[in-house]
C-alpha atoms as a PDB file:
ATOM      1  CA  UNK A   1     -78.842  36.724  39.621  1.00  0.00           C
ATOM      2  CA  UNK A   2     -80.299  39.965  40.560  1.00  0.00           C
ATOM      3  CA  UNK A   3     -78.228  42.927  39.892  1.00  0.00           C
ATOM      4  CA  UNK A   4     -76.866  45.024  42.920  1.00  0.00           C
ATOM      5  CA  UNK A   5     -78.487  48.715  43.347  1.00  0.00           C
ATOM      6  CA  UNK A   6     -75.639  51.708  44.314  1.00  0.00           C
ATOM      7  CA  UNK A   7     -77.567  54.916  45.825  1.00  0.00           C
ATOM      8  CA  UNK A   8     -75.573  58.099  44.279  1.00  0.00           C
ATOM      9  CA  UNK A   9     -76.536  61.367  45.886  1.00  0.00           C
ATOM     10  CA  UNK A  10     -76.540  64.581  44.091  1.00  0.00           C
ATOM     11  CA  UNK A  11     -75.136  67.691  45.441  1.00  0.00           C
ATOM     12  CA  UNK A  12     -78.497  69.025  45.536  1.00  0.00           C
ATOM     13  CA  UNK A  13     -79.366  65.858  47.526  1.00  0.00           C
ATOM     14  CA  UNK A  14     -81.391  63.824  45.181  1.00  0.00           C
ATOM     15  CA  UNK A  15     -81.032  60.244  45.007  1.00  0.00           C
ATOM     16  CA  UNK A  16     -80.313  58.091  42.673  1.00  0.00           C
ATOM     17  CA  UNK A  17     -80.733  53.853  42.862  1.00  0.00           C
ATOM     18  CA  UNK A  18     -78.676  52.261  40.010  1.00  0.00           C
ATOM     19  CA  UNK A  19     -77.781  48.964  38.715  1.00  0.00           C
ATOM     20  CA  UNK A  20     -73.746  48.636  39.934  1.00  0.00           C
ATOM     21  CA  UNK A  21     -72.906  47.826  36.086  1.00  0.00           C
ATOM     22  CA  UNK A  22     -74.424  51.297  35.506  1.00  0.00           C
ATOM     23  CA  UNK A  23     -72.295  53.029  37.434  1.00  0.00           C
ATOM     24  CA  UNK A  24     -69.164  50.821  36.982  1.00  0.00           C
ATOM     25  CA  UNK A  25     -69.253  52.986  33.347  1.00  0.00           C
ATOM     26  CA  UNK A  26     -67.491  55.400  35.869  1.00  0.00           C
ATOM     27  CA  UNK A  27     -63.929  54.985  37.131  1.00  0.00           C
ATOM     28  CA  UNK A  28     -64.323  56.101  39.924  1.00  0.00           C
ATOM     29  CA  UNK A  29     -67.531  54.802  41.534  1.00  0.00           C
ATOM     30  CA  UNK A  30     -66.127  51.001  40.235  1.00  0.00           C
ATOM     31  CA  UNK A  31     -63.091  51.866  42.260  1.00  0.00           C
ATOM     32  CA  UNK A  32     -65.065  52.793  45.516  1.00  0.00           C
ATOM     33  CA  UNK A  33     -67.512  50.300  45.092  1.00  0.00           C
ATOM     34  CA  UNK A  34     -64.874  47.483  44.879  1.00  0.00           C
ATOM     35  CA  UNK A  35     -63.559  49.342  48.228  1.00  0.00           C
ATOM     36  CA  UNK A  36     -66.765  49.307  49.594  1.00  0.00           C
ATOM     37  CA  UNK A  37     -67.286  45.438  48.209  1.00  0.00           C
ATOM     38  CA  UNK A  38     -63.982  44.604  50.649  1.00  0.00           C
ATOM     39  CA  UNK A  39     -65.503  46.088  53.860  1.00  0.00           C
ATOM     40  CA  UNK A  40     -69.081  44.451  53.121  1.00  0.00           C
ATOM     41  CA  UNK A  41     -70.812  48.224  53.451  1.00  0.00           C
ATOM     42  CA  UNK A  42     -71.731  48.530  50.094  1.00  0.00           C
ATOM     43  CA  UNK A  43     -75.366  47.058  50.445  1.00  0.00           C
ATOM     44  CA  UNK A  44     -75.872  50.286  52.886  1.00  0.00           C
ATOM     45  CA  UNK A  45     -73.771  52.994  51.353  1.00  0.00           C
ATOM     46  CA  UNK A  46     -74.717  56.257  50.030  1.00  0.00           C
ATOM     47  CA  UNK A  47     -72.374  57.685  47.672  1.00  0.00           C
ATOM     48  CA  UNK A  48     -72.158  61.380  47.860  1.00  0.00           C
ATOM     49  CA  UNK A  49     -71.603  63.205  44.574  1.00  0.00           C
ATOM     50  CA  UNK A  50     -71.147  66.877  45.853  1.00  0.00           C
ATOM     51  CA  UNK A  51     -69.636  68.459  42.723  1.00  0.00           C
ATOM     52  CA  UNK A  52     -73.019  67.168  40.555  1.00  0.00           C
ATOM     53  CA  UNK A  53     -76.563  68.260  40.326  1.00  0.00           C
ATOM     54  CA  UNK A  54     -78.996  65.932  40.554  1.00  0.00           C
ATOM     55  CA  UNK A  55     -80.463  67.009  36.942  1.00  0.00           C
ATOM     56  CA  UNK A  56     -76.602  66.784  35.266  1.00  0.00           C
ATOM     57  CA  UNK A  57     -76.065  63.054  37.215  1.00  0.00           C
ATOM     58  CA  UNK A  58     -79.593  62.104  36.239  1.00  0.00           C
ATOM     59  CA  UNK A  59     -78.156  62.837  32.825  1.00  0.00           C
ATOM     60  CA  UNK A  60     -75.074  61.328  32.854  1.00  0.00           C
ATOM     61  CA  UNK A  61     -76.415  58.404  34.067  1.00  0.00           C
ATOM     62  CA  UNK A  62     -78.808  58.724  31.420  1.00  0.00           C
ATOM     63  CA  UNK A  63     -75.418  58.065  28.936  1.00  0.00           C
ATOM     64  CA  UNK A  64     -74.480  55.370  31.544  1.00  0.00           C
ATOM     65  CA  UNK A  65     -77.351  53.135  31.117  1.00  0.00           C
ATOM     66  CA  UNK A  66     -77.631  53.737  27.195  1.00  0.00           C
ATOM     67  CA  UNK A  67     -74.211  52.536  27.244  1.00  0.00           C
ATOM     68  CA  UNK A  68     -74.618  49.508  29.861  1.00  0.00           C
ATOM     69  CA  UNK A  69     -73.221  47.075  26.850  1.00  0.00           C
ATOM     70  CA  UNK A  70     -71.185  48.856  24.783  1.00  0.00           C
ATOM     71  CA  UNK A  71     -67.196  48.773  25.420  1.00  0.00           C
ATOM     72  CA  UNK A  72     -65.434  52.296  24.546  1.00  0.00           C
ATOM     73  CA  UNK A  73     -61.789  51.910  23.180  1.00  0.00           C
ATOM     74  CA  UNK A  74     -59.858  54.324  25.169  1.00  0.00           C
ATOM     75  CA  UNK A  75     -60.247  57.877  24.593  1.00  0.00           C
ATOM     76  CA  UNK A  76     -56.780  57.996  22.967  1.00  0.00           C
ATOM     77  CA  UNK A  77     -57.153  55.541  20.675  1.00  0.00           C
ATOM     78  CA  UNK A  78     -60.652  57.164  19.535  1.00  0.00           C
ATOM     79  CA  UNK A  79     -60.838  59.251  16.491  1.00  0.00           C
ATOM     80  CA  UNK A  80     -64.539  59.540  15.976  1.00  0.00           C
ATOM     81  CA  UNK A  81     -64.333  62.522  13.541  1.00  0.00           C
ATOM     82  CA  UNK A  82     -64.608  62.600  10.100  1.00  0.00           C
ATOM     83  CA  UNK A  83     -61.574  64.421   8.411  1.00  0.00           C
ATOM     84  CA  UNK A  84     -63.216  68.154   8.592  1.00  0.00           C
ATOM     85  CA  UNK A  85     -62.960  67.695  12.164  1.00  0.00           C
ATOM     86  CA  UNK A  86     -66.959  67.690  12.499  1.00  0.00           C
ATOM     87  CA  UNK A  87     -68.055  65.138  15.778  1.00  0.00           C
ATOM     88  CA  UNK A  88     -69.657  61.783  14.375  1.00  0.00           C
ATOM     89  CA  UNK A  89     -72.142  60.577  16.893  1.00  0.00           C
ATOM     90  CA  UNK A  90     -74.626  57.510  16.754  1.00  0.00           C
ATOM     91  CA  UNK A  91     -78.333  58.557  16.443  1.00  0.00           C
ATOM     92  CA  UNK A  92     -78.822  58.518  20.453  1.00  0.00           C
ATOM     93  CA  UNK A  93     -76.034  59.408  21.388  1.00  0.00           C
ATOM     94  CA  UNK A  94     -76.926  63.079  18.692  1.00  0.00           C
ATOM     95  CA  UNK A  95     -80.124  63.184  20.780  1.00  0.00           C
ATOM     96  CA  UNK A  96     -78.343  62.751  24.040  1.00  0.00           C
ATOM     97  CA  UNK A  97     -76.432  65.749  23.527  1.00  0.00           C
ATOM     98  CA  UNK A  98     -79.111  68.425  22.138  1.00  0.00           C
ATOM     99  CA  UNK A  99     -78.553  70.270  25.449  1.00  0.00           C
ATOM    100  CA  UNK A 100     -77.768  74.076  26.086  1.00  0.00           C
ATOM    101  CA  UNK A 101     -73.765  74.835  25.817  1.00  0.00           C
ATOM    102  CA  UNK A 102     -74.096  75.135  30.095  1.00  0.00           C
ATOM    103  CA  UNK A 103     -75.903  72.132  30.502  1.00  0.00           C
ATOM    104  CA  UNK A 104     -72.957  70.380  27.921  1.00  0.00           C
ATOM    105  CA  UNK A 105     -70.521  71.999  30.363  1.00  0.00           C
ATOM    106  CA  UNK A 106     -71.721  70.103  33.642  1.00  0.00           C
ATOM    107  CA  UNK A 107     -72.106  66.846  31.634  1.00  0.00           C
ATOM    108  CA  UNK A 108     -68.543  67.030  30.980  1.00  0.00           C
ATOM    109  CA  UNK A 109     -67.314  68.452  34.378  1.00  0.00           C
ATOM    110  CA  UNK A 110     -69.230  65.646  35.434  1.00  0.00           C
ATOM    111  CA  UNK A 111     -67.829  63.536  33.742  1.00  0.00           C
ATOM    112  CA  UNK A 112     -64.415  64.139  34.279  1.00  0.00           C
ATOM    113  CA  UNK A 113     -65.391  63.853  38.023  1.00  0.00           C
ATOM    114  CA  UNK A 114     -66.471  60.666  37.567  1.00  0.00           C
ATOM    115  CA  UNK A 115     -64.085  59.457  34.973  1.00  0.00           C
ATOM    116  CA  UNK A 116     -65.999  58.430  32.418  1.00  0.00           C
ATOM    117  CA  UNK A 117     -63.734  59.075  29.973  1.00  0.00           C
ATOM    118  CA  UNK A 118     -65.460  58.123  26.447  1.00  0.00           C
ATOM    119  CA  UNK A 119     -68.591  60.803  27.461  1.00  0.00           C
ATOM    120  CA  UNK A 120     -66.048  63.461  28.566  1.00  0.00           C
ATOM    121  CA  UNK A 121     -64.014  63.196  25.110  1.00  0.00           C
ATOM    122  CA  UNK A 122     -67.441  63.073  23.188  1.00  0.00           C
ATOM    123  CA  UNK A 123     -68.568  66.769  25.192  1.00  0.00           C
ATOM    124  CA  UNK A 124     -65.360  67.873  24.569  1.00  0.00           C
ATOM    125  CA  UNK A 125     -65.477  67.643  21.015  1.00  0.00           C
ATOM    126  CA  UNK A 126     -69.195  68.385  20.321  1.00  0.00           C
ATOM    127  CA  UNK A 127     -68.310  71.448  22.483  1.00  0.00           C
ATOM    128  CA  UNK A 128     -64.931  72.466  20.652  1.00  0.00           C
ATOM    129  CA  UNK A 129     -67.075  72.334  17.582  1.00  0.00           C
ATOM    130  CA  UNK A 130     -69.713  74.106  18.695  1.00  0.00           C
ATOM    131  CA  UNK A 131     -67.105  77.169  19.461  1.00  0.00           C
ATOM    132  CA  UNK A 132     -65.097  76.942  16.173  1.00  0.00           C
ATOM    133  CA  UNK A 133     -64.955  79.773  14.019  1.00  0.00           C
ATOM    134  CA  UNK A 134     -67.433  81.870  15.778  1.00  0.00           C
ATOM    135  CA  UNK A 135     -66.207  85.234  16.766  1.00  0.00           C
ATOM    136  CA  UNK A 136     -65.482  86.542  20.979  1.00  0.00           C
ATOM    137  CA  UNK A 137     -68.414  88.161  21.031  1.00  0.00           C
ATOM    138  CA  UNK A 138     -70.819  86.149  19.564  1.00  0.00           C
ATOM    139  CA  UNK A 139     -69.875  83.256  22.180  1.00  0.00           C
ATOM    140  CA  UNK A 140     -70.078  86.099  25.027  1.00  0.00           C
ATOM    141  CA  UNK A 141     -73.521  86.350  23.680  1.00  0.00           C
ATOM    142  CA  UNK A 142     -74.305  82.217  23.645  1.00  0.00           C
ATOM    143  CA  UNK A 143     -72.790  81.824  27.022  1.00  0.00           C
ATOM    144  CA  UNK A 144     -74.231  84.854  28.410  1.00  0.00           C
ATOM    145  CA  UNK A 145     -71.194  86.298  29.622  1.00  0.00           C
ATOM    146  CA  UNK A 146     -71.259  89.958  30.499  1.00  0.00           C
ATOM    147  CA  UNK A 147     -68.713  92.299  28.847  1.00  0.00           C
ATOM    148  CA  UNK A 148     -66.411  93.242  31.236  1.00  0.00           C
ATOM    149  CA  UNK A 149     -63.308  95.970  30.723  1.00  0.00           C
ATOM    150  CA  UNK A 150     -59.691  94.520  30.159  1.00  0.00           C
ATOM    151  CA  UNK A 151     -57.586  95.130  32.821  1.00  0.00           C
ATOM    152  CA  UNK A 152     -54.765  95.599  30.196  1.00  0.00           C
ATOM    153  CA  UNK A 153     -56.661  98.110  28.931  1.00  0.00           C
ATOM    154  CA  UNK A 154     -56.707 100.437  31.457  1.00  0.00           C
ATOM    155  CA  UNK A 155     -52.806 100.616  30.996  1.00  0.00           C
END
């Protein structure tokens, strides 16, 4: 049985042909493709992804495909830290996520706006301890954020 393709377009307007069980990983493309399944349009649908660039969905779905097989428990009942609170990841999933903090940022964002909750929680953690114990200015510095005066100050 050959495998159904979904076409995902990125806000930037690339496309994207995946297996369906790829992007079932998400929420909410399984729920609009089972709505699409119902009305028979599926086979000629374009789904329109406007809050991701192309290179942060070609990377999600990157994560999607790795993770065709494997069957998250849900993010609640996860605890993949160790007890110093340091992110345990498998070996791919470590190499997966060797991005720059911004690119981490629209993986998750992405993510969460396509419900794929086990990759959201992972970015969330591997970016909560990235940030821990590092001072204000040093992650003004990582995240290239300019120094702006307090408006409380002022007063």
């Amino acid at each position: 049985m050959s495998q159904s393709k979904i076409t995902l377009i990125s806000s930037d307007e690339l496309e994207f042909q995946v297996d369906q069980e790829v992007a079932e990983k998400s929420i909410t493309l399984k729920n609009l493709i089972e709505a699409l399944k119902e009305d028979d349009t599926l086979e000629k649908f374009e789904i329109p992804l406007p809050n991701i660039k192309g290179k942060y969905l070609k990377k999600i779905l990157q994560w999607c495909e790795q993770h065709r097989d494997t069957i998250h428990a849900e993010p609640d009942a996860c605890d993949q830290s160790d007890g110093n609170r340091n992110v345990v990841l498998d070996p791919w999933d470590t190499e997966y996520f060797q991005v720059p903090p911004n690119a981490l940022y629209h993986i998750i964002d992405g993510a969460n706006f396509l419900d794929i909750s086990y990759l959201k929680l992972q970015g969330c953690k591997l970016s909560a301890s990235f940030v821990q114990g590092k001072t204000s200015e040093r992650l003004k510095k990582i995240f290239s954020m300019k120094v702006e005066a307090d408006a409380d100050e002022d007063d």
